[in-house]
C-alpha atoms as a PDB file:
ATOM      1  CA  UNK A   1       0.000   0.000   0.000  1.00  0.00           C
ATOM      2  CA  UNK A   2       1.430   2.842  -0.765  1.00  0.00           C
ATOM      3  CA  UNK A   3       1.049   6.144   1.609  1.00  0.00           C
ATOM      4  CA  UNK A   4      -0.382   9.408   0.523  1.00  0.00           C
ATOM      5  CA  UNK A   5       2.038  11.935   1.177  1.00  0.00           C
ATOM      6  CA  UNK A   6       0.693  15.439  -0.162  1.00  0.00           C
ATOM      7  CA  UNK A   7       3.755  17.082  -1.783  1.00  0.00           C
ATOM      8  CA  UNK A   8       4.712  21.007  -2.687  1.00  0.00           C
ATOM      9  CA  UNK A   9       4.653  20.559  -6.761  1.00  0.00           C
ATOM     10  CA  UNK A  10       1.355  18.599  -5.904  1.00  0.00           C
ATOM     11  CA  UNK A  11      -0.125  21.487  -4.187  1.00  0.00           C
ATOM     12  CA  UNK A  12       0.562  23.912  -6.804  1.00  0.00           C
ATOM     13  CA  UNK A  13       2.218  26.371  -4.718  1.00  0.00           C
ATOM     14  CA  UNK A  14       4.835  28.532  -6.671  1.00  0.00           C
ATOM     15  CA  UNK A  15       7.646  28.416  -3.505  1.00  0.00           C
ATOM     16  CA  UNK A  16       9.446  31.544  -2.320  1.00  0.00           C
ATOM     17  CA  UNK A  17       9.794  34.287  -4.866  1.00  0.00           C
ATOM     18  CA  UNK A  18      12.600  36.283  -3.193  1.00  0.00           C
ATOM     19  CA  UNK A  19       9.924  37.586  -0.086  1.00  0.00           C
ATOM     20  CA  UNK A  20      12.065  35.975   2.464  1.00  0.00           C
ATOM     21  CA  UNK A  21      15.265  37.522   1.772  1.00  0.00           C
ATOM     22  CA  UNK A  22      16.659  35.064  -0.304  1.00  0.00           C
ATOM     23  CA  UNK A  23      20.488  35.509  -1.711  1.00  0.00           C
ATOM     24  CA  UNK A  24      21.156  35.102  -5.407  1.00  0.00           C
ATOM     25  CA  UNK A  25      24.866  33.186  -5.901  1.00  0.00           C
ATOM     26  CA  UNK A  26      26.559  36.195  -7.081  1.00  0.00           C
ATOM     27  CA  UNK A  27      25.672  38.095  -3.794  1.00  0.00           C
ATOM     28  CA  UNK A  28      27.341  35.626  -1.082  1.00  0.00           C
ATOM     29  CA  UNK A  29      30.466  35.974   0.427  1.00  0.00           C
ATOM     30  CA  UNK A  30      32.009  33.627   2.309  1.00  0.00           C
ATOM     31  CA  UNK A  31      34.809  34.404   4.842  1.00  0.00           C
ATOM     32  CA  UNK A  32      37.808  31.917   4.732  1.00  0.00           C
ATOM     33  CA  UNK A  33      39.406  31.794   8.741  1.00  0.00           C
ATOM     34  CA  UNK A  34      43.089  31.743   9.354  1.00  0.00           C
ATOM     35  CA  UNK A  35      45.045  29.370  11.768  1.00  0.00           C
ATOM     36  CA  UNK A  36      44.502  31.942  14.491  1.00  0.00           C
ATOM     37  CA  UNK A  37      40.681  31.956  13.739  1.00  0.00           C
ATOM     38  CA  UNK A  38      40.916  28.479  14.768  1.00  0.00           C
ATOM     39  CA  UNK A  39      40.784  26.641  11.234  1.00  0.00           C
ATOM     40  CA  UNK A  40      44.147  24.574  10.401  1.00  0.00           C
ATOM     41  CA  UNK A  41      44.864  24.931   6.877  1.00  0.00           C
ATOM     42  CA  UNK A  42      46.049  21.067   5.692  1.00  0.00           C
ATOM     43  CA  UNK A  43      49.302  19.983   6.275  1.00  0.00           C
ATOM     44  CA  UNK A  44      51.594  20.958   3.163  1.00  0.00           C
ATOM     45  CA  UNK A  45      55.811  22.499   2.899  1.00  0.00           C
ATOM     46  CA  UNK A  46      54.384  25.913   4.483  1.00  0.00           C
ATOM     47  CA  UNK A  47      52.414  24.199   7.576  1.00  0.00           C
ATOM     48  CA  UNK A  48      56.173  22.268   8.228  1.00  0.00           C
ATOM     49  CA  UNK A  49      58.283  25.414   7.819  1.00  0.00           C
ATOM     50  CA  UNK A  50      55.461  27.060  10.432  1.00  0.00           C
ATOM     51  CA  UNK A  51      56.229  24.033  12.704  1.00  0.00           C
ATOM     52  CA  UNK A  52      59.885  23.849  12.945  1.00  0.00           C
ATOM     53  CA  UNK A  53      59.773  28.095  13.572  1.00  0.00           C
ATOM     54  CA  UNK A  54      57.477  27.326  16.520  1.00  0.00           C
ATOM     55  CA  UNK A  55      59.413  24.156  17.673  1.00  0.00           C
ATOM     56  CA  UNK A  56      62.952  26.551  17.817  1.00  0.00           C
ATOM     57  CA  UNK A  57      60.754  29.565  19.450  1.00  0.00           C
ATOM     58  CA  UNK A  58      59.959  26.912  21.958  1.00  0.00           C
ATOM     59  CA  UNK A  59      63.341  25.771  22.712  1.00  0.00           C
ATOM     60  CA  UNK A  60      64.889  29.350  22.603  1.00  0.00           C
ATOM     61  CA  UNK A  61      62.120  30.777  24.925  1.00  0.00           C
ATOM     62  CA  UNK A  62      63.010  27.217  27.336  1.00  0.00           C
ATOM     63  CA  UNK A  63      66.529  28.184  27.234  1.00  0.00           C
ATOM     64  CA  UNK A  64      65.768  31.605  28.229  1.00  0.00           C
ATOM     65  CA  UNK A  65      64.069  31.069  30.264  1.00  0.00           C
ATOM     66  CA  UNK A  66      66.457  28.485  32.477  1.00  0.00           C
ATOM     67  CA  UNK A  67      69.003  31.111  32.352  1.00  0.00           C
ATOM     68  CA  UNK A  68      66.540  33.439  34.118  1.00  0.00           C
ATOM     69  CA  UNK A  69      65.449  31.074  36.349  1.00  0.00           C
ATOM     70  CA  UNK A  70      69.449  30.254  37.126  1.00  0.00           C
ATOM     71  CA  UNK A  71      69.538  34.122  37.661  1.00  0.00           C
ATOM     72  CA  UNK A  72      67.203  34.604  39.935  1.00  0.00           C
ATOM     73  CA  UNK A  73      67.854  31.394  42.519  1.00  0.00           C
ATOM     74  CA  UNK A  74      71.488  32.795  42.653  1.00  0.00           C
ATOM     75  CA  UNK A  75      69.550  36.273  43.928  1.00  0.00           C
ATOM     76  CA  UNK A  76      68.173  34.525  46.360  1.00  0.00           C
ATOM     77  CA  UNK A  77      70.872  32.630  47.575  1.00  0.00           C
ATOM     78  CA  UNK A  78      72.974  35.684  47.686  1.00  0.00           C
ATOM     79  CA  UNK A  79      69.771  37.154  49.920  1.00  0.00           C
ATOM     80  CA  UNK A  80      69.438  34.041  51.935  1.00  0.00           C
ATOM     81  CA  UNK A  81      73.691  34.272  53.012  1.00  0.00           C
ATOM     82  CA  UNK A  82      73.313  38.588  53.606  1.00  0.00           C
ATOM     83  CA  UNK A  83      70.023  37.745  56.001  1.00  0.00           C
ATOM     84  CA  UNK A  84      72.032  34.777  57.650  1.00  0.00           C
ATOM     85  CA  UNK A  85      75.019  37.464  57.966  1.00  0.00           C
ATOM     86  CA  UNK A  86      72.768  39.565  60.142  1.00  0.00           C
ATOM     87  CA  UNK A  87      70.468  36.504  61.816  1.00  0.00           C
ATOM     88  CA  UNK A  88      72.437  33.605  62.189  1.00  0.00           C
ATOM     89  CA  UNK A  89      74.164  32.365  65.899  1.00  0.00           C
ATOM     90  CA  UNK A  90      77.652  33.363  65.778  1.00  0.00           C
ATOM     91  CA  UNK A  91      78.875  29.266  65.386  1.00  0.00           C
ATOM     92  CA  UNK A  92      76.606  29.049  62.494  1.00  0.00           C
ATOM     93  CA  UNK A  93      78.932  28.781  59.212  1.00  0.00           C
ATOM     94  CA  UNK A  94      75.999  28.119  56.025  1.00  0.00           C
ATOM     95  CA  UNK A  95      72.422  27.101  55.915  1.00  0.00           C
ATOM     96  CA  UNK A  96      71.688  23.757  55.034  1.00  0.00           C
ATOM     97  CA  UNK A  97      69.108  22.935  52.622  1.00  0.00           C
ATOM     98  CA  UNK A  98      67.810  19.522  54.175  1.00  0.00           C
ATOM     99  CA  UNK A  99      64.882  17.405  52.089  1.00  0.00           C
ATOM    100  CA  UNK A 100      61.766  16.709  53.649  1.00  0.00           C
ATOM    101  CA  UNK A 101      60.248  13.931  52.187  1.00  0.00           C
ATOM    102  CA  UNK A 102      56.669  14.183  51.591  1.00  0.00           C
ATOM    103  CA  UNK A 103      54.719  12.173  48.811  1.00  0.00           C
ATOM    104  CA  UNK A 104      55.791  15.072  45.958  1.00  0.00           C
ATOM    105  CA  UNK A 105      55.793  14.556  42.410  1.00  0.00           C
ATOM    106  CA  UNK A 106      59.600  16.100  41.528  1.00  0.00           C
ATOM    107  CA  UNK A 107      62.396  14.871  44.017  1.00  0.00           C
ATOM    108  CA  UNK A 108      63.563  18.661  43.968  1.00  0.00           C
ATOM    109  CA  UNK A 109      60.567  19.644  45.712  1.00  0.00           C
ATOM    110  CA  UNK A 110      61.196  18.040  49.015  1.00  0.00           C
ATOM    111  CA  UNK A 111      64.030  20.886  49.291  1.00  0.00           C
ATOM    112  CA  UNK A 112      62.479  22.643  52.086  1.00  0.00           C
ATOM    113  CA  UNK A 113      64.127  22.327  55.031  1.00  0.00           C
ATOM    114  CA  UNK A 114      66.498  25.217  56.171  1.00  0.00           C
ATOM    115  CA  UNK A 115      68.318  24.984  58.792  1.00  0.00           C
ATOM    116  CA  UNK A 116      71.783  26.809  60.326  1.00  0.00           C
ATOM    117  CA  UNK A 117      74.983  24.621  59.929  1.00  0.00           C
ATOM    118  CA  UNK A 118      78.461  24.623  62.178  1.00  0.00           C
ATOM    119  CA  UNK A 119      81.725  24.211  61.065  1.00  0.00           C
ATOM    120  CA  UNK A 120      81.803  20.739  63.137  1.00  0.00           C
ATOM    121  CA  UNK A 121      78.779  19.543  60.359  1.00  0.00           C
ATOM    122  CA  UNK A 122      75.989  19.745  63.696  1.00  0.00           C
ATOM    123  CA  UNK A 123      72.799  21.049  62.562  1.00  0.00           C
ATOM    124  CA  UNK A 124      70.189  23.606  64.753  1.00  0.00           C
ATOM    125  CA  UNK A 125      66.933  24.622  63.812  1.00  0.00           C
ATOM    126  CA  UNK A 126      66.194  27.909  62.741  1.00  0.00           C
ATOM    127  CA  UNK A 127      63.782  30.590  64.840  1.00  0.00           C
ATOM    128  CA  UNK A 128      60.611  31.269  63.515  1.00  0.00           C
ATOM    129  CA  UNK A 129      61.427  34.943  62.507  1.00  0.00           C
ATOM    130  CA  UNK A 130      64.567  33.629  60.531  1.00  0.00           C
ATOM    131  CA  UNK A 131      62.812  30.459  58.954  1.00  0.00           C
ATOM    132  CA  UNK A 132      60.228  32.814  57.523  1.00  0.00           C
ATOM    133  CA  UNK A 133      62.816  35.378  56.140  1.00  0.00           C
ATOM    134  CA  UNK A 134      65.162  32.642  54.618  1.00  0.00           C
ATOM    135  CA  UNK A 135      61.936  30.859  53.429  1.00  0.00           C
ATOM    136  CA  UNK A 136      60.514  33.679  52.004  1.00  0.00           C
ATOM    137  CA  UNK A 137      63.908  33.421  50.279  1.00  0.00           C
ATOM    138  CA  UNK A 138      64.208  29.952  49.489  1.00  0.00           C
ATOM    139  CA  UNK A 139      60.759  30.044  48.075  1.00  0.00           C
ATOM    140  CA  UNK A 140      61.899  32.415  44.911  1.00  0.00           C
ATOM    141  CA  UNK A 141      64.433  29.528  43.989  1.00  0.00           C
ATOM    142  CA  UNK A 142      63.162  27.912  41.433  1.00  0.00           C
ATOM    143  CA  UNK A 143      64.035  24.005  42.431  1.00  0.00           C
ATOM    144  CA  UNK A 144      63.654  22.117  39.227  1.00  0.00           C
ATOM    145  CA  UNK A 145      66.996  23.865  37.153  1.00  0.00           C
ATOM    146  CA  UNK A 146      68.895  23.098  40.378  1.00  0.00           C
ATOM    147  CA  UNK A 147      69.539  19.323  39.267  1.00  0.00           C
ATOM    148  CA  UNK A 148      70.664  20.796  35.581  1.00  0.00           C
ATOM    149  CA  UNK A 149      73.009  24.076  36.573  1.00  0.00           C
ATOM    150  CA  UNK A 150      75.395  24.626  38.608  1.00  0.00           C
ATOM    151  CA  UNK A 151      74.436  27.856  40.692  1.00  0.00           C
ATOM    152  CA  UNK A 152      76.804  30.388  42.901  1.00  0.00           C
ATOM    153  CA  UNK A 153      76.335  30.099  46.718  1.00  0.00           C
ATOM    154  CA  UNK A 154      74.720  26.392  46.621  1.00  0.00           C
ATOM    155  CA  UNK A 155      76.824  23.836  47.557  1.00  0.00           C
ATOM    156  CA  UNK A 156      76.398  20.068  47.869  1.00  0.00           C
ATOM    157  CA  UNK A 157      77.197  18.721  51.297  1.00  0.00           C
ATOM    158  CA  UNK A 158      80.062  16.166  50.136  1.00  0.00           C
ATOM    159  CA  UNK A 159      81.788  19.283  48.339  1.00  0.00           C
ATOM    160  CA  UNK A 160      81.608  21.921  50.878  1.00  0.00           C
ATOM    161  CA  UNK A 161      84.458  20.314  53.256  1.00  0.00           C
ATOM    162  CA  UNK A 162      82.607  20.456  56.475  1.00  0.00           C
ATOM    163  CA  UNK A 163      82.073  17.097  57.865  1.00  0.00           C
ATOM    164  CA  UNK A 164      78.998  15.280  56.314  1.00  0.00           C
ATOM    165  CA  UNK A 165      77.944  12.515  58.428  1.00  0.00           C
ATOM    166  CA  UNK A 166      75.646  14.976  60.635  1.00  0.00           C
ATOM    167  CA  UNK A 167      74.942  16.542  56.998  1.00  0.00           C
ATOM    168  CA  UNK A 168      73.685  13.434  55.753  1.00  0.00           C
ATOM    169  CA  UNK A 169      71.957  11.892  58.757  1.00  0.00           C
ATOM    170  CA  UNK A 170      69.436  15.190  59.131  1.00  0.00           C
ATOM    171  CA  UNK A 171      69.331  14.872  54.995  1.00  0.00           C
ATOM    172  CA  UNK A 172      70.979  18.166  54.040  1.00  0.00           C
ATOM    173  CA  UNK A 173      71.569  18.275  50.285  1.00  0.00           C
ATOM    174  CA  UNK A 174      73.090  21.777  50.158  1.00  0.00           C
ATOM    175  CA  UNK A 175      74.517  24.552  52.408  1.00  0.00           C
ATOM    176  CA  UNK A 176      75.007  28.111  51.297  1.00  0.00           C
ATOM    177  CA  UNK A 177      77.864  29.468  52.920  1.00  0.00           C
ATOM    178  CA  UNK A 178      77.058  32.407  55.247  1.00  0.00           C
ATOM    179  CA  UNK A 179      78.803  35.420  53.905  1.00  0.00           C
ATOM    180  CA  UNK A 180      82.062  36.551  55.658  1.00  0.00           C
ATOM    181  CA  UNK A 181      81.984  33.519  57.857  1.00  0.00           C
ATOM    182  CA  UNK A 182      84.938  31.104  58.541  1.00  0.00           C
ATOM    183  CA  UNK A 183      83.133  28.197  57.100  1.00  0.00           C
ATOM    184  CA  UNK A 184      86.208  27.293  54.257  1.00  0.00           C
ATOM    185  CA  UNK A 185      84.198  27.372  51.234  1.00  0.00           C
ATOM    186  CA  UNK A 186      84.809  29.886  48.118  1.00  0.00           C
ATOM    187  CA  UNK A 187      81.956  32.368  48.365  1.00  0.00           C
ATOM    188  CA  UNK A 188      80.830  33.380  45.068  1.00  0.00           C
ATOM    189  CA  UNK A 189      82.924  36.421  43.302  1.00  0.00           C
ATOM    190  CA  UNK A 190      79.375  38.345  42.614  1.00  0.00           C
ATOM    191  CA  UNK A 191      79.535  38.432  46.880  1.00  0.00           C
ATOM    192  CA  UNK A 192      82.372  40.557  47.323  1.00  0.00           C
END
């Protein structure tokens, strides 16, 4: 059986004769979006020459900004040693940058601890005014280029020649040598 569907030739209707605002071809304009509009034109020689430029921008702007970020942490080390200069006991010889392990995602983050460090390697804990100062400090460093530059002022334990066992047993990966203290290290030239 076949259905009766009424349809618009059948009903002898002439359609829409232009009193809807219809558009003739020659009138339309279509606007063509760039990359930045969102569209990606199809990969071709010009989309891989735009690639590669990114891909170096990338790496510069990374290199940049590690250099920066190398900058900076040697700021604050130099800040952390001049507060220490003013705040630390009189047998205190660097701060020691001791880990405390938490469940953190980067190793380098559990570099928290600060604590004053005597020419005999013995540790003390810091008071509350100086902890916040030097961790005000500390917190500018930027911990992740540590592992991948070498930076002025931060010194690992076994190569700052003060005795390590003590170092090692409170977990003190770095010292910074207090400024125009008789702790034996080299303090940075950018110090004087």
């Amino acid at each position: 059986m076949m259905s009766s569907i009424v349809r618009k030739r059948e009903t002898g209707e002439k359609g829409n004769r232009g009193e809807f605002g219809s558009v003739t071809r020659g009138e339309a304009t279509v606007a063509v979006g760039t990359a930045a509009d969102g569209v990606t034109p199809p990969p071709g020689p010009d989309f891989e020459q735009r690639y590669a430029a990114k891909r170096q921008e990338a790496i510069r702007a990374f290199q940049r900004y590690e250099m920066l970020s190398v900058e900076v942490n040697e700021m604050a080390i130099d800040s952390m040693s001049r507060t220490a200069a003013d705040q630390a006991p009189a047998d205190a010889v660097a701060i020691g940058i001791a880990a405390e392990y938490d469940e953190l995602e980067r190793p380098e983050d559990t570099l928290r601890g600060i604590r004053w460090v005597r020419s005999d390697g013995s540790i003390d804990e810091l008071d509350d005014a100086t902890e916040t100062l030097l961790g005000d400090a500390w917190s500018d460093v930027d911990r992740s280029v540590i592992p991948w530059h070498q930076h002025a002022g931060l010194i690992e334990r076994g190569d700052s020649g003060l005795p390590v066992e003590e170092l090692a047993r409170e977990d003190v990966e770095f010292v910074i040598p207090i400024r125009c203290r008789d702790h034996g290290m080299t303090e940075p030239s950018s110090w004087q």
